[in-house]
N, C-alpha and C. Protein backbone atom coordinates (compact mmCIF):
# COMPACT_ATOMS: atom_id res chain seq x y z
N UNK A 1 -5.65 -12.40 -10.68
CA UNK A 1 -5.40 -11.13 -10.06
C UNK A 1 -4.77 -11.35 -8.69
N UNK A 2 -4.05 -10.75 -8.42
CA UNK A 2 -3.25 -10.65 -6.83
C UNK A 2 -3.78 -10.22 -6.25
N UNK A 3 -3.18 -10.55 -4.38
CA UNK A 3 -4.36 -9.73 -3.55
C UNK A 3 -3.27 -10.30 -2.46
N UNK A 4 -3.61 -9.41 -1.61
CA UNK A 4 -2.47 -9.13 -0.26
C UNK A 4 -3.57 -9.71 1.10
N UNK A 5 -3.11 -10.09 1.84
CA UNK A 5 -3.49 -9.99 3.10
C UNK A 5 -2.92 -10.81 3.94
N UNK A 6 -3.14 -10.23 5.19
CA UNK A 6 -2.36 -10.78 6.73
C UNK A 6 -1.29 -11.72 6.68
N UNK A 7 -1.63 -13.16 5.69
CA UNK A 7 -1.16 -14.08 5.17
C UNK A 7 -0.79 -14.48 4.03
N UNK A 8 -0.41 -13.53 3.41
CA UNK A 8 -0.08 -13.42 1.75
C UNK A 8 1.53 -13.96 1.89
N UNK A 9 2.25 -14.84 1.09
CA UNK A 9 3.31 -14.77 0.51
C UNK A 9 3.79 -13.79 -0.19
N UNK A 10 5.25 -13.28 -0.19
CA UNK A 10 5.71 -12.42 -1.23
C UNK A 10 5.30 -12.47 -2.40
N UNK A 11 4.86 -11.39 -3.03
CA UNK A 11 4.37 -11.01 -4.35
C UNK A 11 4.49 -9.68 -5.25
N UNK A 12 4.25 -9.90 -6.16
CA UNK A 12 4.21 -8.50 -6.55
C UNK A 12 3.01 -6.93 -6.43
N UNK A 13 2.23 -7.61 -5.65
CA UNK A 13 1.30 -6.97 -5.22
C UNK A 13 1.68 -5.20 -4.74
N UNK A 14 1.19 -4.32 -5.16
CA UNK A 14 1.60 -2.49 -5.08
C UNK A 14 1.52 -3.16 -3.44
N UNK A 15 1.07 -3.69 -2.67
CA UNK A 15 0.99 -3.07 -1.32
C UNK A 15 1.40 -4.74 -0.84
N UNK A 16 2.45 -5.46 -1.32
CA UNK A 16 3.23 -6.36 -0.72
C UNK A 16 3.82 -6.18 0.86
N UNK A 17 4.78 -4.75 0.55
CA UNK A 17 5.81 -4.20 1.88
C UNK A 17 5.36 -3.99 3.16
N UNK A 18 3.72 -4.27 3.11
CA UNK A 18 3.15 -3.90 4.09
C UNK A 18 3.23 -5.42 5.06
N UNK A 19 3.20 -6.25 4.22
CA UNK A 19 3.29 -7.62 5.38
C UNK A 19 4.70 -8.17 5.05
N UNK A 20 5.67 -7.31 4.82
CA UNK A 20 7.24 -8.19 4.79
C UNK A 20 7.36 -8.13 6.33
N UNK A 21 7.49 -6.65 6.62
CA UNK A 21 7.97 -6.50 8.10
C UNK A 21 7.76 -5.82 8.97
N UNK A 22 6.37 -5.41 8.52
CA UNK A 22 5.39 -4.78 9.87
C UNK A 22 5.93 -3.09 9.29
N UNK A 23 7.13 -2.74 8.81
CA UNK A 23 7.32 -1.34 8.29
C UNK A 23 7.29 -0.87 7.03
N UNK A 24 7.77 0.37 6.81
CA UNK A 24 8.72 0.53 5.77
C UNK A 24 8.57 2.12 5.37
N UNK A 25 9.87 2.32 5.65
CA UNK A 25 9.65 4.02 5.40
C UNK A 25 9.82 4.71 4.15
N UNK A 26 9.85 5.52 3.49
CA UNK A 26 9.24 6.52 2.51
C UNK A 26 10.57 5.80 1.40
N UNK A 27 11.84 5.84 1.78
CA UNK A 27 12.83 5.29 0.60
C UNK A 27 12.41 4.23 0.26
N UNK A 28 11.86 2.86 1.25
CA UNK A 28 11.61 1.89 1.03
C UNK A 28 10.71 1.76 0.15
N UNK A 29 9.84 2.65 0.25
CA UNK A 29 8.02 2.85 -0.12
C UNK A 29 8.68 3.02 -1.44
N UNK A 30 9.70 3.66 -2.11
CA UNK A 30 9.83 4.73 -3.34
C UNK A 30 10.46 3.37 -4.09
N UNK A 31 11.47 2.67 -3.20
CA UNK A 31 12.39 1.76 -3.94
C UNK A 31 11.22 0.04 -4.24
N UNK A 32 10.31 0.07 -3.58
CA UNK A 32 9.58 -0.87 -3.81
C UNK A 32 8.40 -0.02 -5.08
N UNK A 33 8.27 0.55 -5.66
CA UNK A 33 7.13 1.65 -6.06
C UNK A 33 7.80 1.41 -7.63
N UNK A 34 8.92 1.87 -7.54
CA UNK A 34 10.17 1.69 -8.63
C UNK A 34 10.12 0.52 -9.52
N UNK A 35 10.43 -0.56 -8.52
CA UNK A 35 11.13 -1.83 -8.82
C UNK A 35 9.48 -2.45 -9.22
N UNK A 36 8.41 -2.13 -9.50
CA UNK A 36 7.27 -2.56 -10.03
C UNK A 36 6.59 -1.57 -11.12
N UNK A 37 7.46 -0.71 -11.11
CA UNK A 37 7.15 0.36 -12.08
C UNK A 37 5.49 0.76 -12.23
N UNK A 38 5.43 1.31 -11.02
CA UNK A 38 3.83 1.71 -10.81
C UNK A 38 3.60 2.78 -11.46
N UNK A 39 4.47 3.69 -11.54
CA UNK A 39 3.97 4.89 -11.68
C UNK A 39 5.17 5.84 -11.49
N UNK A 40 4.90 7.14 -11.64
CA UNK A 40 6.22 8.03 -11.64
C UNK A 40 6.54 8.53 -9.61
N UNK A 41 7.50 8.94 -9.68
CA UNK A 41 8.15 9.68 -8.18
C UNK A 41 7.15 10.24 -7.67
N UNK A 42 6.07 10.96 -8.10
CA UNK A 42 5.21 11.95 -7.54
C UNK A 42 3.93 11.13 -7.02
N UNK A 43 3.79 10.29 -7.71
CA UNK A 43 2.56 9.43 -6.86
C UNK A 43 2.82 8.87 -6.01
N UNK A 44 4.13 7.94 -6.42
CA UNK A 44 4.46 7.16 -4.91
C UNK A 44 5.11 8.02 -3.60
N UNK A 45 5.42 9.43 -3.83
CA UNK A 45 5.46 10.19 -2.76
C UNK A 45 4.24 10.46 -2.34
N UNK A 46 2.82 11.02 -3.04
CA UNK A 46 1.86 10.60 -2.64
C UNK A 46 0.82 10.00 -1.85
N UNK A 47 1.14 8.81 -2.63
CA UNK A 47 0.82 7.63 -1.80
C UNK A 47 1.14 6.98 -0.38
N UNK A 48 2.09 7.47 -0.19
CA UNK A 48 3.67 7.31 0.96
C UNK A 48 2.90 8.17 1.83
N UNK A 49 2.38 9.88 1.66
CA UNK A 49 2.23 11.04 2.84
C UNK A 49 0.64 10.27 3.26
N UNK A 50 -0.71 9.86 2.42
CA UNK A 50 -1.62 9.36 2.56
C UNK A 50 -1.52 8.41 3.63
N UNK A 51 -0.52 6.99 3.39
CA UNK A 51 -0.82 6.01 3.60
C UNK A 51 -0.29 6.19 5.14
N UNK A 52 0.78 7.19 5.70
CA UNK A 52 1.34 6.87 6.35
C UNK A 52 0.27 7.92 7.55
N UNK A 53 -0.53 7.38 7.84
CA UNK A 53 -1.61 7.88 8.85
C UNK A 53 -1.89 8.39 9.96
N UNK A 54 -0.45 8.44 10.65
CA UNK A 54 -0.24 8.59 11.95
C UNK A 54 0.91 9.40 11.45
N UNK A 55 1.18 10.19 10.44
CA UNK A 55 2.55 10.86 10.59
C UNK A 55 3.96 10.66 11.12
N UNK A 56 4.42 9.58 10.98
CA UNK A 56 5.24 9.09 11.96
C UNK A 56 6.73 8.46 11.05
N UNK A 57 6.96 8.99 9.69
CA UNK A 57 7.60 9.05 8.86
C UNK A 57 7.88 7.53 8.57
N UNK A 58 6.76 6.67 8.60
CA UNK A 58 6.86 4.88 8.15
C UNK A 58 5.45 4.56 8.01
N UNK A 59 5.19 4.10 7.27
CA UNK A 59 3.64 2.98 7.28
C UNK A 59 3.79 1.98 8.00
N UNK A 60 3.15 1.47 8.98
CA UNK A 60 3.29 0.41 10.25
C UNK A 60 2.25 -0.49 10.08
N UNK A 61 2.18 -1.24 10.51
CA UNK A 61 1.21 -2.32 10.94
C UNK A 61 0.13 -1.58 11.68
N UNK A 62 0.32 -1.21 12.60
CA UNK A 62 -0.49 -0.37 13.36
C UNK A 62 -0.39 1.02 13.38
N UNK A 63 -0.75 2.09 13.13
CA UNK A 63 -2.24 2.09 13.12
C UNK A 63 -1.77 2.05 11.10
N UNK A 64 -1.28 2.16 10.66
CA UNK A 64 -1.25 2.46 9.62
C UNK A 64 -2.16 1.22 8.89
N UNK A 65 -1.66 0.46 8.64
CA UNK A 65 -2.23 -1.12 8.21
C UNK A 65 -3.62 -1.04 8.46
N UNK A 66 -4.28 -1.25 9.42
CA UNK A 66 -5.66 -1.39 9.49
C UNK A 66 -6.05 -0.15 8.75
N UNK A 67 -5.79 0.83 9.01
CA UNK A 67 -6.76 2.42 8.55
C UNK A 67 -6.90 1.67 6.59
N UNK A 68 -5.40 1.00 6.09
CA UNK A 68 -5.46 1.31 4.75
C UNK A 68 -6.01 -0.18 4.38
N UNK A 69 -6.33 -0.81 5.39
CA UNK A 69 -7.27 -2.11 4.67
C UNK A 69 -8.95 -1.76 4.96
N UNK A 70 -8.96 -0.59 5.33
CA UNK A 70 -10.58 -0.38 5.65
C UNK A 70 -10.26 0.91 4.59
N UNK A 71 -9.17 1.58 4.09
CA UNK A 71 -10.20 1.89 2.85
C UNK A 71 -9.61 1.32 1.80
N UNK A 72 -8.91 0.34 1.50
CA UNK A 72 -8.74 -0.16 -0.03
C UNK A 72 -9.39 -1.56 0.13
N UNK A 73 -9.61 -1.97 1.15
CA UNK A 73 -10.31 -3.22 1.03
C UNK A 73 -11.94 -3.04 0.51
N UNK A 74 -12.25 -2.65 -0.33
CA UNK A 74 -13.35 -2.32 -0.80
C UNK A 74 -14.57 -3.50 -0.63
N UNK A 75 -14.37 -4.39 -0.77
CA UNK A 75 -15.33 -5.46 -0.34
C UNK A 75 -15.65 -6.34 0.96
N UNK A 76 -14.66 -5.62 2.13
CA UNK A 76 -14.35 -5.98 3.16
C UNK A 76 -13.81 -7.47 3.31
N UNK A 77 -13.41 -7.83 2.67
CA UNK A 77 -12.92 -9.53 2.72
C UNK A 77 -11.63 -9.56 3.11
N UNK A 78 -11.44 -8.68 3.60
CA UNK A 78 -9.90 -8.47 4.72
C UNK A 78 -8.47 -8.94 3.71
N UNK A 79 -8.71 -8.80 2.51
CA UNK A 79 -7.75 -8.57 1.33
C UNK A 79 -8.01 -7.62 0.85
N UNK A 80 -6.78 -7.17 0.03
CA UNK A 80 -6.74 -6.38 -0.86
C UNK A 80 -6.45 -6.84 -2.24
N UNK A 81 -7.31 -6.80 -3.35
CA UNK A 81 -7.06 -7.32 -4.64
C UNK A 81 -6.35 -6.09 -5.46
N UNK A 82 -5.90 -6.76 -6.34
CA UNK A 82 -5.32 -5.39 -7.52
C UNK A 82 -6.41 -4.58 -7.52
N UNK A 83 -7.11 -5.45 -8.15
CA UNK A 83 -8.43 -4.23 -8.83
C UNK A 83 -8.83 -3.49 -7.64
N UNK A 84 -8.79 -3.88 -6.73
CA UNK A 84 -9.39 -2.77 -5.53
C UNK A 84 -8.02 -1.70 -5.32
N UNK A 85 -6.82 -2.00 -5.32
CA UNK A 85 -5.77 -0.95 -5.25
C UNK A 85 -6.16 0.54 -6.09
N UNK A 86 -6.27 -0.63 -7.60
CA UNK A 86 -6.37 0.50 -8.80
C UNK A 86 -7.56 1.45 -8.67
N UNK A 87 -8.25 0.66 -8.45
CA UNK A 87 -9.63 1.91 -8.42
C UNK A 87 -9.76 2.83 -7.02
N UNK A 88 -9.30 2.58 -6.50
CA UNK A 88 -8.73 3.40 -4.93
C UNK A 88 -7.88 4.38 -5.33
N UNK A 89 -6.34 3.95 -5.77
CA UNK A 89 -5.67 4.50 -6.32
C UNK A 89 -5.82 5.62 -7.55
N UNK A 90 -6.34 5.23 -8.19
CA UNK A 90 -6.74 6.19 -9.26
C UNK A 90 -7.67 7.14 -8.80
N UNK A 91 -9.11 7.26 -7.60
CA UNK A 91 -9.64 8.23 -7.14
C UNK A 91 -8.94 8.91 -6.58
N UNK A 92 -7.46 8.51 -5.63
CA UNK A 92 -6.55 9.89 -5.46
C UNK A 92 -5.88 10.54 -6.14
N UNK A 93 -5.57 9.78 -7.63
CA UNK A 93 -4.52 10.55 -8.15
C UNK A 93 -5.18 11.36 -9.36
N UNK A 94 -6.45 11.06 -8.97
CA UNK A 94 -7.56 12.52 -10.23
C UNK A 94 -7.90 13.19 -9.95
């Protein structure tokens, strides 16, 4: 299973874009969302208005990043595993 954090190499991980380059705004969010075939347009817009925490039309490192590793990091081990995405993920989109 994959799992993201601070020090992760590129992967295919849903929440990779978050440690390429400290950004990534809503096209980025949609064209990375796509190209892993997560799910349809409406979630990863979704996911995109949620994640991006500070309203500030990008998910950032700060504050954005920390807010979404304290809630998908479900076991606090300062990663994020698939299985913790999915079951996160799926309580918003039911």
């Amino acid at each position: 299973m994959q799992e993201i954090s601070t020090n992760t190499s590129i992967n295919k991980n849903p929440l990779y874009f978050f440690v390429a380059d400290g950004n990534i705004d809503e096209t980025e969010f949609i064209a990375h969302w796509t190209l892993l075939k997560l799910g349809d347009l409406e979630h990863a817009v979704t996911l995109f208005h949620r994640a991006d925490t500070d309203r500030n039309g990008e998910i950032s490192k700060n504050p954005d990043f920390a807010r979404l590793f304290y809630y998908f990091d479900r076991d606090g081990d300062h990663k994020i595993a698939e299985s913790e995405f999915l079951a996160v993920w799926y309580s918003l989109s039911t």
